[in-house]
PDB file of N, CA and C in Angstrom:
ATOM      1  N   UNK A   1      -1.388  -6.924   1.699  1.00  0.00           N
ATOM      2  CA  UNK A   1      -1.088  -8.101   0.933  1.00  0.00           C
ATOM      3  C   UNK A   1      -1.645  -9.306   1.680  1.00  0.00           C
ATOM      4  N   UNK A   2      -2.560 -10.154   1.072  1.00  0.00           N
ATOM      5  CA  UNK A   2      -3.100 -11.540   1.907  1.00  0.00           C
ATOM      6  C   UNK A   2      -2.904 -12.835   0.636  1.00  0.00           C
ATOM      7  N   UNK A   3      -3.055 -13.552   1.361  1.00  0.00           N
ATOM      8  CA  UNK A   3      -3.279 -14.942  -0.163  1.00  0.00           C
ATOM      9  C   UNK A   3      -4.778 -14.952  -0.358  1.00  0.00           C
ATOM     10  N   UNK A   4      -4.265 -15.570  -1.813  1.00  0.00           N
ATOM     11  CA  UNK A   4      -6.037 -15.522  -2.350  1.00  0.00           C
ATOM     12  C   UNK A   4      -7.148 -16.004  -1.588  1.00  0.00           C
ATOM     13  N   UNK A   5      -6.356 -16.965  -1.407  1.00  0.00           N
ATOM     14  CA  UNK A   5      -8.182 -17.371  -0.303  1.00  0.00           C
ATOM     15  C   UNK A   5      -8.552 -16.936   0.940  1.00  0.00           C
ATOM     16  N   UNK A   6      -7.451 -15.618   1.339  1.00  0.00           N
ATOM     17  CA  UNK A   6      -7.716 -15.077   2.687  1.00  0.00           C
ATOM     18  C   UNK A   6      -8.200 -13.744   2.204  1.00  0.00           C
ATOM     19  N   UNK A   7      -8.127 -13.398   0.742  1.00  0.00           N
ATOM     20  CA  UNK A   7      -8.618 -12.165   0.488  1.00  0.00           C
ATOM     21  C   UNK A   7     -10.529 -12.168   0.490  1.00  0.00           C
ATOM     22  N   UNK A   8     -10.729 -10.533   1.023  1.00  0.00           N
ATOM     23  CA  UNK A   8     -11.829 -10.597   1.688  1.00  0.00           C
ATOM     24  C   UNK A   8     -12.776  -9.740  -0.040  1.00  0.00           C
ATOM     25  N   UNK A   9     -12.516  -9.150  -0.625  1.00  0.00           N
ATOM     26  CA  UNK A   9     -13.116  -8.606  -2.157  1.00  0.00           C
ATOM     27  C   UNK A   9     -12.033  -9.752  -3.005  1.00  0.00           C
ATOM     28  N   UNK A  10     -13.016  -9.406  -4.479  1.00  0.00           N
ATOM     29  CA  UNK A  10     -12.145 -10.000  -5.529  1.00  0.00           C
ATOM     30  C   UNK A  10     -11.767  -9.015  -6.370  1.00  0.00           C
ATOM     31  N   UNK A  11     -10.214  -9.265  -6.598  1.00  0.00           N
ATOM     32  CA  UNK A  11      -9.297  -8.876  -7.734  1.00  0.00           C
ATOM     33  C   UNK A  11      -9.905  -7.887  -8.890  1.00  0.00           C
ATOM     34  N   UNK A  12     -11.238  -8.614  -9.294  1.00  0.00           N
ATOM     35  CA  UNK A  12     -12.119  -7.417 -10.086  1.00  0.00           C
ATOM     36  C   UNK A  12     -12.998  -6.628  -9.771  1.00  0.00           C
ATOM     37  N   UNK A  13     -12.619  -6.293  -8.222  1.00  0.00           N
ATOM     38  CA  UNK A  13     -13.473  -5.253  -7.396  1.00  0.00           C
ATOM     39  C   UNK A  13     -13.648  -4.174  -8.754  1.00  0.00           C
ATOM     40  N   UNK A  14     -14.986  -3.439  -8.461  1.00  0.00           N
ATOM     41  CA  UNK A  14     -14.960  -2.191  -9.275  1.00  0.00           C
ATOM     42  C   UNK A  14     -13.859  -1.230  -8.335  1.00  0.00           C
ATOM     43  N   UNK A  15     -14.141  -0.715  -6.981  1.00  0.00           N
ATOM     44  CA  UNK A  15     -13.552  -0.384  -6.771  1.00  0.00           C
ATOM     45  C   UNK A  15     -11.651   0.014  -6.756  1.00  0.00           C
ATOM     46  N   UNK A  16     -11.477  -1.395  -7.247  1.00  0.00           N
ATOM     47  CA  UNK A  16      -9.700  -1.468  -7.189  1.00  0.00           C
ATOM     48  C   UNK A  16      -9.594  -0.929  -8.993  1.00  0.00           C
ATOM     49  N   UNK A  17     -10.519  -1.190  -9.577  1.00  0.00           N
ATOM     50  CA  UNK A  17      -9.731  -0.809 -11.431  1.00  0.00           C
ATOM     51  C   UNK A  17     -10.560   1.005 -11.960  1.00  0.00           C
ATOM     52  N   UNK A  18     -11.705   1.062 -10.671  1.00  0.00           N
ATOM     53  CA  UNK A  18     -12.602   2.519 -11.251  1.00  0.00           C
ATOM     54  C   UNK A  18     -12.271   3.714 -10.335  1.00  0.00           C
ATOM     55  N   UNK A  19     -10.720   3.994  -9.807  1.00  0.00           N
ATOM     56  CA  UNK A  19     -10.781   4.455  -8.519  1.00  0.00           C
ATOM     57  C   UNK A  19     -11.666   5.617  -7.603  1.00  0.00           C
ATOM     58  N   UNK A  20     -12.527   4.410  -7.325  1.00  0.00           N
ATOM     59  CA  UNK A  20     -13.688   4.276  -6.104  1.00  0.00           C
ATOM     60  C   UNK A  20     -12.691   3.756  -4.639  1.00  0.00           C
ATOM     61  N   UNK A  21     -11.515   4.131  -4.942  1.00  0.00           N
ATOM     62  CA  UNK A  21     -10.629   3.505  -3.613  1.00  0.00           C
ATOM     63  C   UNK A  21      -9.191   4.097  -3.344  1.00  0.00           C
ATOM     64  N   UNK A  22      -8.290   3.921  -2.236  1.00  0.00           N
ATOM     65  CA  UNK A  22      -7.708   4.829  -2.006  1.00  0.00           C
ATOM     66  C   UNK A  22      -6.556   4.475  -2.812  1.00  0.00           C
ATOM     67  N   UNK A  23      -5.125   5.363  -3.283  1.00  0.00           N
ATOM     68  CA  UNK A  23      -4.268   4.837  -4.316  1.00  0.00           C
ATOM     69  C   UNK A  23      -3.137   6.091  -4.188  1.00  0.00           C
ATOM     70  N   UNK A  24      -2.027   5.536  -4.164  1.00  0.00           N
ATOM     71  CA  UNK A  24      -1.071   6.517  -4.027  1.00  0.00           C
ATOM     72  C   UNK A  24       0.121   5.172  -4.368  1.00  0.00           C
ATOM     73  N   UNK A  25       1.173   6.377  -5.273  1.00  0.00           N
ATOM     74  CA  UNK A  25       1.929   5.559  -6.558  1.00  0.00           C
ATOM     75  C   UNK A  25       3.930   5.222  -5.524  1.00  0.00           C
ATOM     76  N   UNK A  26       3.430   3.944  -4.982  1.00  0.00           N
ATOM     77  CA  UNK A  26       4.955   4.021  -4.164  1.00  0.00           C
ATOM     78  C   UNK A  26       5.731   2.795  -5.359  1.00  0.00           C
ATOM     79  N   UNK A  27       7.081   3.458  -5.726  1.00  0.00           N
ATOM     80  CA  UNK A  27       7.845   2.844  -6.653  1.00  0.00           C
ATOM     81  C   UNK A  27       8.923   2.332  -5.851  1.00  0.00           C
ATOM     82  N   UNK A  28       9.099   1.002  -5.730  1.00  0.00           N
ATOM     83  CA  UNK A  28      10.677   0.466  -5.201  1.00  0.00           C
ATOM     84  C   UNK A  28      11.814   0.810  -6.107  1.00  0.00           C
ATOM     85  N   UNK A  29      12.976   0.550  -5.864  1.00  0.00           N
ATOM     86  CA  UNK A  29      14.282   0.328  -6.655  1.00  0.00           C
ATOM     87  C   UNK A  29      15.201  -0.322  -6.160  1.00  0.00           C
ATOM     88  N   UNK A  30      15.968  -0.721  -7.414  1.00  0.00           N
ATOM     89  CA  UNK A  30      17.073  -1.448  -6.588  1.00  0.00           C
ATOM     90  C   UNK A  30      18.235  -0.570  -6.390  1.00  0.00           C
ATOM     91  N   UNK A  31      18.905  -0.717  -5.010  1.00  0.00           N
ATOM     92  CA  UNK A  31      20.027   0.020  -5.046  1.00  0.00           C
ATOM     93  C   UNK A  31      21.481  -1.363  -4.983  1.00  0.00           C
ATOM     94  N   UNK A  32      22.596  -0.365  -4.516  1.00  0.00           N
ATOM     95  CA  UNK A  32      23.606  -1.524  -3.956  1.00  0.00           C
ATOM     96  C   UNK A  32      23.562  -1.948  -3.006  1.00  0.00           C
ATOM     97  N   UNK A  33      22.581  -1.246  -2.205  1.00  0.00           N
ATOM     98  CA  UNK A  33      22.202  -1.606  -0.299  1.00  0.00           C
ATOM     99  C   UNK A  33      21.309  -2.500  -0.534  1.00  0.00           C
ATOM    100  N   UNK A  34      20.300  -3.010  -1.643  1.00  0.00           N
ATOM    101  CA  UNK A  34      19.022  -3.515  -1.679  1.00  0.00           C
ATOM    102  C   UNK A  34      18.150  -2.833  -2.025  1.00  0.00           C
ATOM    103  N   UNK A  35      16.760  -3.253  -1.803  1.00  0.00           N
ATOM    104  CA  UNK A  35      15.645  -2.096  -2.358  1.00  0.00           C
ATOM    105  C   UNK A  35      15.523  -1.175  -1.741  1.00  0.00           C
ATOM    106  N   UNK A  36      14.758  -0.406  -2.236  1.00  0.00           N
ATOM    107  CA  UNK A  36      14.820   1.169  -1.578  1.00  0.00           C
ATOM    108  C   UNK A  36      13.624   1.831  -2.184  1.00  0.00           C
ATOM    109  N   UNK A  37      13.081   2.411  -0.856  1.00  0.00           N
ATOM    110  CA  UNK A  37      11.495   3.469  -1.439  1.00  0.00           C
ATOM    111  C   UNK A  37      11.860   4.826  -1.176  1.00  0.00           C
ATOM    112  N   UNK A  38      12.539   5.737  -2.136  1.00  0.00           N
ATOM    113  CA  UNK A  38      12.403   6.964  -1.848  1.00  0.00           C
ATOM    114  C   UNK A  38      11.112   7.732  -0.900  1.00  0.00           C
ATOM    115  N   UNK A  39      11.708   8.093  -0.330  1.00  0.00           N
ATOM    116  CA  UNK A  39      10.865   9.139   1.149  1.00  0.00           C
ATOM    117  C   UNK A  39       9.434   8.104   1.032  1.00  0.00           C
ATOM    118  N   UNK A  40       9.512   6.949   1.755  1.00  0.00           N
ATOM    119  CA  UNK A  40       8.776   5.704   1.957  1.00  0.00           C
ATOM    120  C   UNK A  40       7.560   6.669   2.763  1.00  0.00           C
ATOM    121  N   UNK A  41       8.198   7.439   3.510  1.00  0.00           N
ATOM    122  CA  UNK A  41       7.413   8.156   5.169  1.00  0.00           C
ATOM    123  C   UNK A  41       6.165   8.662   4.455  1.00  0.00           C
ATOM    124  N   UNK A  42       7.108   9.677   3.438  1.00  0.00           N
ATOM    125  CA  UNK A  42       5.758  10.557   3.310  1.00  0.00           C
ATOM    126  C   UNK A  42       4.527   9.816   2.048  1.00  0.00           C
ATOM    127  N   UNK A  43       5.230   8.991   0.985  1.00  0.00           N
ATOM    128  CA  UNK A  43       3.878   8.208   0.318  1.00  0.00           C
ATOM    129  C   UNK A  43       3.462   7.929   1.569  1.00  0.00           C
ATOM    130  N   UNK A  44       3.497   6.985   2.506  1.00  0.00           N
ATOM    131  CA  UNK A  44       2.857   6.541   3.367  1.00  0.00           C
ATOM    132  C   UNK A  44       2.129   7.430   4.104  1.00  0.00           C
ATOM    133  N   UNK A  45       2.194   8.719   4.449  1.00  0.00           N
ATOM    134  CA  UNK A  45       1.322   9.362   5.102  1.00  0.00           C
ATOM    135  C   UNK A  45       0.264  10.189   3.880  1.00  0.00           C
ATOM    136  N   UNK A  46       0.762  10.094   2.722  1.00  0.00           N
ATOM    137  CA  UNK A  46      -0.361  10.475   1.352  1.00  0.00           C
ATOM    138  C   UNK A  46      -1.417   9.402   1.747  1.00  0.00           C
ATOM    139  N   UNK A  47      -1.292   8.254   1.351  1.00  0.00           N
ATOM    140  CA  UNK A  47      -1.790   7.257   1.675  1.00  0.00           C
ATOM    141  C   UNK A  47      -3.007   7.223   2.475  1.00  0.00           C
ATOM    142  N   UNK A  48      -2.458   7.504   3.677  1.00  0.00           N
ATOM    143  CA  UNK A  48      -2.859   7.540   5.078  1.00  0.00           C
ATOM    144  C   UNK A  48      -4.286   8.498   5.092  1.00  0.00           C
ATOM    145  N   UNK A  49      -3.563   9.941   4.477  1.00  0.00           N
ATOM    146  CA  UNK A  49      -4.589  10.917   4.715  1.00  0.00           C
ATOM    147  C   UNK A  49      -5.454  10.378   3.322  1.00  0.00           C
ATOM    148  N   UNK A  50      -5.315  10.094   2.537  1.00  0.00           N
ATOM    149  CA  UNK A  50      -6.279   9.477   1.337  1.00  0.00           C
ATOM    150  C   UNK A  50      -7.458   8.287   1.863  1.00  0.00           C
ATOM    151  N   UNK A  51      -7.044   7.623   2.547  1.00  0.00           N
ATOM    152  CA  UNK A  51      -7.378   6.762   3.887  1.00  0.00           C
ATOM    153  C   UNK A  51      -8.315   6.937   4.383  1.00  0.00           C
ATOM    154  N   UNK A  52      -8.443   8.060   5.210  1.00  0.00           N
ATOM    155  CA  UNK A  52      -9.137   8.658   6.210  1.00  0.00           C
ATOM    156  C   UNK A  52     -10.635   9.171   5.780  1.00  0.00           C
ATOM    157  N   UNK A  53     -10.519   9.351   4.623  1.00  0.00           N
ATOM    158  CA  UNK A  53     -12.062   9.586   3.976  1.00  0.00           C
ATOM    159  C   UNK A  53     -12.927   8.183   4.260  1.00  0.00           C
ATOM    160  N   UNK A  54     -12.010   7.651   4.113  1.00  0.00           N
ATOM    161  CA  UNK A  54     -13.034   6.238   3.719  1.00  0.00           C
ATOM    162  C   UNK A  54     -12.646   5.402   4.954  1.00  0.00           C
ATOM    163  N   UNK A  55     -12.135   6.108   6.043  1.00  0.00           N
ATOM    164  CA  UNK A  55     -12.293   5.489   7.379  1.00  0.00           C
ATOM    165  C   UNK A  55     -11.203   4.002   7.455  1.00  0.00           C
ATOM    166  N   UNK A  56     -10.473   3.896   6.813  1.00  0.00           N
ATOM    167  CA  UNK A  56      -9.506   2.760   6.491  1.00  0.00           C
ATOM    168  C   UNK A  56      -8.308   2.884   6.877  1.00  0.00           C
ATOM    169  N   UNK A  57      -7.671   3.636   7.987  1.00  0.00           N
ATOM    170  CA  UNK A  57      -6.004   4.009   7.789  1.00  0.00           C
ATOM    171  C   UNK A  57      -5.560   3.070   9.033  1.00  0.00           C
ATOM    172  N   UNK A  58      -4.537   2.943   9.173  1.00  0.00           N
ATOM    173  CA  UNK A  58      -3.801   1.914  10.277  1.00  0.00           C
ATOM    174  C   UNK A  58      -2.395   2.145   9.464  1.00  0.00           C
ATOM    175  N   UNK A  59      -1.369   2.949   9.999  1.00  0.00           N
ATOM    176  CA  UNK A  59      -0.069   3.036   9.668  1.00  0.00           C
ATOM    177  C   UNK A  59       0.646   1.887  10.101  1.00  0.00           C
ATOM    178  N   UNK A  60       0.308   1.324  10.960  1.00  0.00           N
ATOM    179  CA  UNK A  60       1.429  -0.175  10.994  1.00  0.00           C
ATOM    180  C   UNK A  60       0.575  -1.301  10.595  1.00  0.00           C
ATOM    181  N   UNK A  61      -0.185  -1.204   9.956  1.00  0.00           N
ATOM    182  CA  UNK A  61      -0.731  -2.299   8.533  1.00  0.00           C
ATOM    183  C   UNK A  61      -0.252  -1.638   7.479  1.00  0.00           C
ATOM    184  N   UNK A  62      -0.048  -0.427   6.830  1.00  0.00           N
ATOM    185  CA  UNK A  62       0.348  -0.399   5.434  1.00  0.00           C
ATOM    186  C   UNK A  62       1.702  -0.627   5.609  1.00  0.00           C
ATOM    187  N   UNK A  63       2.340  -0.197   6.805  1.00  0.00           N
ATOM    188  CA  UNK A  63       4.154  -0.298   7.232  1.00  0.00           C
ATOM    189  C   UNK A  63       4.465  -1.874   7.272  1.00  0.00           C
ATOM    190  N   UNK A  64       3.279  -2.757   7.400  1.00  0.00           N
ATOM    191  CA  UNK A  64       3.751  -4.104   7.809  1.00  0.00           C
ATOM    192  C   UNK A  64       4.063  -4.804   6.480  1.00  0.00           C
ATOM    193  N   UNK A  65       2.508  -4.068   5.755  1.00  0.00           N
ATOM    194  CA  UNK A  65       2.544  -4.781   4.505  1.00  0.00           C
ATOM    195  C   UNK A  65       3.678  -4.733   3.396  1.00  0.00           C
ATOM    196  N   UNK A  66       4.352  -2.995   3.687  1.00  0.00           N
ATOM    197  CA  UNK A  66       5.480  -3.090   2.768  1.00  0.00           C
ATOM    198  C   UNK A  66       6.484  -4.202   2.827  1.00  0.00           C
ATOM    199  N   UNK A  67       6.743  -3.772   4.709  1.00  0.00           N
ATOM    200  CA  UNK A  67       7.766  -5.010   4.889  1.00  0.00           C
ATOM    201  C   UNK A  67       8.129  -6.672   4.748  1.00  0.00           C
ATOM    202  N   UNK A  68       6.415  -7.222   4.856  1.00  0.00           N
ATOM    203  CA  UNK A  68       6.092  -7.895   4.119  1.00  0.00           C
ATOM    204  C   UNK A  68       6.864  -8.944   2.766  1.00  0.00           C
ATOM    205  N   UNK A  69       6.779  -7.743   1.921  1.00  0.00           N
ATOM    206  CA  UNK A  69       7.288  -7.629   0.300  1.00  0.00           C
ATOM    207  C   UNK A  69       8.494  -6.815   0.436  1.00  0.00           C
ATOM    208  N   UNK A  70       9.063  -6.914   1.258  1.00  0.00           N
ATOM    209  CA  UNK A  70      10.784  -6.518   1.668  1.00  0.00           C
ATOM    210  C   UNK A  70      11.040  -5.187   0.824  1.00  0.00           C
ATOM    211  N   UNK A  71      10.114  -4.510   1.101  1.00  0.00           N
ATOM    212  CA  UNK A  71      10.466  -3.056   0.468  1.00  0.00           C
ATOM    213  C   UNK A  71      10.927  -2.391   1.579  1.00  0.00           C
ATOM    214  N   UNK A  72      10.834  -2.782   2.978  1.00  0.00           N
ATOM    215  CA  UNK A  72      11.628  -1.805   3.900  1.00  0.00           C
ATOM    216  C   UNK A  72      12.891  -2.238   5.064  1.00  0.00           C
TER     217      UNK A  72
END
């Protein structure tokens, strides 16, 4: 997650809408504790190994970014 003018592609990358890029489906919810990502670990290591093709993985950048957006 960056702000727009720190983002490095644009929004209508082909890549982000033709997936030419990596993508794995993490759903928040709300609980009574707050939000919550069912088994957060393992999307994140789908992710990860989806990642690795394309030479892109860093587990405490996608871990930061959730937290970020207070999903963790």
């Amino acid at each position: 997650m960056v702000d727009w003018d720190d983002a490095k592609i644009h929004v209508l990358t082909h890549a982000l809408h033709y997936a030419t890029a990596v993508f794995e489906g993490i759903r928040c919810h709300a609980t009574d504790r707050g939000p919550a990502i069912f088994t957060v670990y393992d999307h994140v290591l789908q992710l990860i190994d989806s990642a690795k093709i394309y030479v892109m993985y860093l587990r405490s950048l996608l871990m930061d970014a959730l937290v970020s957006v207070h999903l963790l």
